[in-house]
Protein backbone atom coordinates (compact mmCIF):
# COMPACT_ATOMS: atom_id res chain seq x y z
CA UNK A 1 -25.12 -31.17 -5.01
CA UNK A 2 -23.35 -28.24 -2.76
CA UNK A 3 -19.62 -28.10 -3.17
CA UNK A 4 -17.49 -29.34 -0.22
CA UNK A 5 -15.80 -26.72 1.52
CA UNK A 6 -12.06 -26.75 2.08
CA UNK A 7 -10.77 -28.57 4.79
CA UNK A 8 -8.89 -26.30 7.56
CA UNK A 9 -5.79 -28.37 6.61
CA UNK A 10 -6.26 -27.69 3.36
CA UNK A 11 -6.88 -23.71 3.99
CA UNK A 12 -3.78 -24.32 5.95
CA UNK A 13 -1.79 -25.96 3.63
CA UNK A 14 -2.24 -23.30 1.24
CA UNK A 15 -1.56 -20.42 3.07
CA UNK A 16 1.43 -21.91 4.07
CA UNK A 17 2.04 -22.50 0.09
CA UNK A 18 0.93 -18.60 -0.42
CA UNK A 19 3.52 -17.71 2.36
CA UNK A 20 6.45 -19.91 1.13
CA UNK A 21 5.93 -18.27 -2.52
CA UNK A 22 5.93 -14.74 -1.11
CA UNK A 23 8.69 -15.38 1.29
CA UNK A 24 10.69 -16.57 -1.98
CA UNK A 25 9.68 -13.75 -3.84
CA UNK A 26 10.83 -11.35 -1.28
CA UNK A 27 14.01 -13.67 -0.59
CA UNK A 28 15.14 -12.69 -4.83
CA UNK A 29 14.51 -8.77 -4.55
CA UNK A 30 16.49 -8.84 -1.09
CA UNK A 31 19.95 -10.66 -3.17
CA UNK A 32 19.81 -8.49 -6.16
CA UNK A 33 21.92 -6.27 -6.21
CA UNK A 34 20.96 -2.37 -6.81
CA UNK A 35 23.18 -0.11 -5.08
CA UNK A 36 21.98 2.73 -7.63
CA UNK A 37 18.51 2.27 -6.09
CA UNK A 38 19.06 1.53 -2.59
CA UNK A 39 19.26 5.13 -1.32
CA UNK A 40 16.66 6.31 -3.18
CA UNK A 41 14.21 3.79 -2.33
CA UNK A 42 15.30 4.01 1.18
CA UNK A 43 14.41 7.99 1.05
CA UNK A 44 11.00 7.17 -0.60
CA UNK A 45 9.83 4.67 1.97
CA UNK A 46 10.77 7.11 4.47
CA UNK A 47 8.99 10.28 3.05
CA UNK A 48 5.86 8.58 2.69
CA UNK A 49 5.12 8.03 6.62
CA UNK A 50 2.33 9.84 7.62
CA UNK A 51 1.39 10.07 3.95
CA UNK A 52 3.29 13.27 3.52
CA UNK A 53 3.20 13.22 -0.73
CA UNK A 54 -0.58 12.64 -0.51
CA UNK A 55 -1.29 15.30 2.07
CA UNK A 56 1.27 17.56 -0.04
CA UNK A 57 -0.24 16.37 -3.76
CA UNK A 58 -3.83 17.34 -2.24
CA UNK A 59 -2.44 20.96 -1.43
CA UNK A 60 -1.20 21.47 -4.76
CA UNK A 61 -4.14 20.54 -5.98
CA UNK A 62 -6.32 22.56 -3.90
CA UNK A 63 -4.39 25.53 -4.74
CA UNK A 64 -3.60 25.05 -8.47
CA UNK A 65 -6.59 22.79 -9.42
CA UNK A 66 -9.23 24.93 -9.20
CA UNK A 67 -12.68 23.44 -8.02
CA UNK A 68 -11.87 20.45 -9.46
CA UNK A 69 -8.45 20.40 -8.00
CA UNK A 70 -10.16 20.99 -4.58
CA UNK A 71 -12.71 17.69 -5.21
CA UNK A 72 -10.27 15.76 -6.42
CA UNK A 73 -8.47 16.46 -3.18
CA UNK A 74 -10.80 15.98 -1.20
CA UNK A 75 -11.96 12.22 -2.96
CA UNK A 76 -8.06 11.34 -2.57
CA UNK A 77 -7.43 12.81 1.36
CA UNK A 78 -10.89 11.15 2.28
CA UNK A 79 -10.16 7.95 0.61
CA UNK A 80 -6.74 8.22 2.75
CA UNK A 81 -8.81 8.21 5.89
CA UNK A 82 -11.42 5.16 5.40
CA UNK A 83 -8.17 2.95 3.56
CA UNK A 84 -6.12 4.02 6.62
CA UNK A 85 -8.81 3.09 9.33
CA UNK A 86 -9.92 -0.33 7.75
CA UNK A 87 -6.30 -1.52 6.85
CA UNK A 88 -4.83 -0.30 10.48
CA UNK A 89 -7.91 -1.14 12.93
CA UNK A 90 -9.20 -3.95 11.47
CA UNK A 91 -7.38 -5.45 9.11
CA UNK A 92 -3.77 -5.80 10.24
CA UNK A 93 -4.48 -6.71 14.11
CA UNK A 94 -6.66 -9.62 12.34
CA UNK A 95 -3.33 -10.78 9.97
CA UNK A 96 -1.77 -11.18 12.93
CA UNK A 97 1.57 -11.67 10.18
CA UNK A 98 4.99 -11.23 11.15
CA UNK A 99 7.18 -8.95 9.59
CA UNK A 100 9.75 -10.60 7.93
CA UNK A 101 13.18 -10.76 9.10
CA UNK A 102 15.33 -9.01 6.40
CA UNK A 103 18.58 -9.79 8.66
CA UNK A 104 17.89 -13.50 8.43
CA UNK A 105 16.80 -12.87 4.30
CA UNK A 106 19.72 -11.02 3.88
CA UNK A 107 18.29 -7.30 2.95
CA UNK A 108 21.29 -5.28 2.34
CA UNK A 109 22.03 -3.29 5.28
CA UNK A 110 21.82 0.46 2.97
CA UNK A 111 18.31 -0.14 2.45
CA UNK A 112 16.92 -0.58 5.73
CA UNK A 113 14.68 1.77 7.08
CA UNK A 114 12.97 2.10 10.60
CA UNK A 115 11.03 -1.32 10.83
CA UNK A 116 7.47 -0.76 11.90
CA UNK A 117 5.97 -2.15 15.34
CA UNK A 118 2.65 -3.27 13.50
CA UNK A 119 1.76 -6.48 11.66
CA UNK A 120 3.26 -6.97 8.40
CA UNK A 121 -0.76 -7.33 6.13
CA UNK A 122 -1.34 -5.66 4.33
CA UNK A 123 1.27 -2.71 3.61
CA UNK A 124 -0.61 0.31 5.08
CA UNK A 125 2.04 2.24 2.49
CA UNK A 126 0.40 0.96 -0.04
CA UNK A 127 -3.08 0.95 0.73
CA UNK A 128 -2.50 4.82 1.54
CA UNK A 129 -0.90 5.37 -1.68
CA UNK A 130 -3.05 3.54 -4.18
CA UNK A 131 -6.01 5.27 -2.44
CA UNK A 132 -5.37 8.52 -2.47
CA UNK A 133 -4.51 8.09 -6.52
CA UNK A 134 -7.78 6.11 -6.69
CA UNK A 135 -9.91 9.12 -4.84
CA UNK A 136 -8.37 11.64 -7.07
CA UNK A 137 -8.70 9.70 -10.05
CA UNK A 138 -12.12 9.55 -9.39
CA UNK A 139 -12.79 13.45 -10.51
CA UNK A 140 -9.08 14.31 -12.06
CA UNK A 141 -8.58 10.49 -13.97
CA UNK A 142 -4.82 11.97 -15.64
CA UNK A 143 -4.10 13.40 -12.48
CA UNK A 144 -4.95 10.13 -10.63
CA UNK A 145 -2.50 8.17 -13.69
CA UNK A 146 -0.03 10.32 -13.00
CA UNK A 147 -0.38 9.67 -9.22
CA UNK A 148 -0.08 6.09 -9.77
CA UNK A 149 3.55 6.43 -11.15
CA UNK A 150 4.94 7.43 -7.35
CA UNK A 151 2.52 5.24 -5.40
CA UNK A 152 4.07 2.25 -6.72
CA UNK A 153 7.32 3.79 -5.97
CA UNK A 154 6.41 3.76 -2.28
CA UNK A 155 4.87 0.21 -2.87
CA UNK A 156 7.62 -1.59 -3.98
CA UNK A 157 10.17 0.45 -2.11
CA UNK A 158 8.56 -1.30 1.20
CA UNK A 159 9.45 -3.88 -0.09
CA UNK A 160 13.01 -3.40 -1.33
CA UNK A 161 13.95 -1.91 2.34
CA UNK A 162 13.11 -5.04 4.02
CA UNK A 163 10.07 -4.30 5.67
CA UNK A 164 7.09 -5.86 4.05
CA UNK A 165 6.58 -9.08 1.87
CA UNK A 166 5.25 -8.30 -1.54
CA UNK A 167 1.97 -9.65 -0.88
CA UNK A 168 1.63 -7.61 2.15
CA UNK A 169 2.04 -4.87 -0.59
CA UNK A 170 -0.20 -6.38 -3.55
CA UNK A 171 -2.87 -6.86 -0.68
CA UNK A 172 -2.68 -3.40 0.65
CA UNK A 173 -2.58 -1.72 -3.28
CA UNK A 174 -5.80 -3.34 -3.81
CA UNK A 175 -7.42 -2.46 -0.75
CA UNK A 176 -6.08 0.85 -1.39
CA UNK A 177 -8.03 1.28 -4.94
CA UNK A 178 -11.03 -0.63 -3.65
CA UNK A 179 -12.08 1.13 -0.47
CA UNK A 180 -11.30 5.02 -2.74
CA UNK A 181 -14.29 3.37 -5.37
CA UNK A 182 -16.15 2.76 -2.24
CA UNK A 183 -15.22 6.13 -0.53
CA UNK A 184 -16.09 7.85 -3.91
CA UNK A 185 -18.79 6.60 -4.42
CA UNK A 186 -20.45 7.38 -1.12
CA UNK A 187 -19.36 10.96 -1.81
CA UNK A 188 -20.68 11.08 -5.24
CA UNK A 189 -24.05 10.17 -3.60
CA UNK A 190 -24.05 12.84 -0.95
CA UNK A 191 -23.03 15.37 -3.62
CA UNK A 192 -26.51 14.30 -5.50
């Protein structure tokens, strides 16, 4: 006997449920207090627009790496580019989520950053981070550890500044890591 499938109130009911949890979620990070971090966090959401680290990371290890370096840069700055087309093209226009309000959630006013004019999911921060660690981890797997350390930096400072909801961020991390093992893979073949 074929299971029933969900109900759209029932899909609806628990989205709304998924929603309320991560609104709550973000609701707790936005009243703690942290003025040590607030700054800082504030200076790393900024500096990774445009993925600047990545794009500076991959020149480092282009020049300092060696031939490995240079793959490993190139598995990273290519995983970049598929993570950043999927999560911007297709998969944020079809979210269709708000951002949230941080005024209304009370987000300390020293942490805000510029807020983005784009759907809220997934965090395209994150995705970009988490991929280009994934694509260099692929060939360099301490560099691509070590990598990790500041992606989640720039994860979770997106949303300590207001401007995404931690699932937008936990949804865009493993999109991130997912589409650089697809990305490296595809590369690994054409290398063959």
């Amino acid at each position: 006997m074929a299971a029933a499938n969900p109900s759209p109130q029932a899909a609806s009911g628990a989205l709304a449920r998924a929603h309320h949890a991560d609104a709550s979620l973000y609701a707790s990070i936005a009243a703690s207090s942290t003025p040590s971090l607030d700054g800082p966090l504030a200076l790393i959401s900024d500096a990774a627009n445009l993925s600047k680290p990545w794009l500076a990371s991959a020149a480092l290890l282009s020049i300092f790496g060696g031939q490995r370096g240079r793959r490993a840069a190139l598995y990273g700055i290519a995983s970049i580019t598929v993570s950043s087309a999927i999560v911007n093209v297709v998969m944020k226009p079809l979210s269709g989520r708000r951002r949230p309000d941080r005024v209304a959630m009370g987000v300390i006013e020293e942490r805000h950053v510029p807020m983005p004019s784009s759907t809220s999911f997934p965090s395209g921060h994150s995705a970009s981070a988490f991929a280009f660690a994934a694509g260099v981890g692929h060939v360099m797997p301490a560099a691509g550890a070590l990598l990790a350390i500041p992606a989640a930096a720039v994860a979770y400072s997106r949303i300590h500044t207001g401007v995404h909801y931690p699932g937008d961020v936990l949804a865009g991390s493993l999109t991130g890591v997912m589409l650089a093992k697809l990305t490296s893979t595809v590369l690994d073949r054409r290398r063959a």
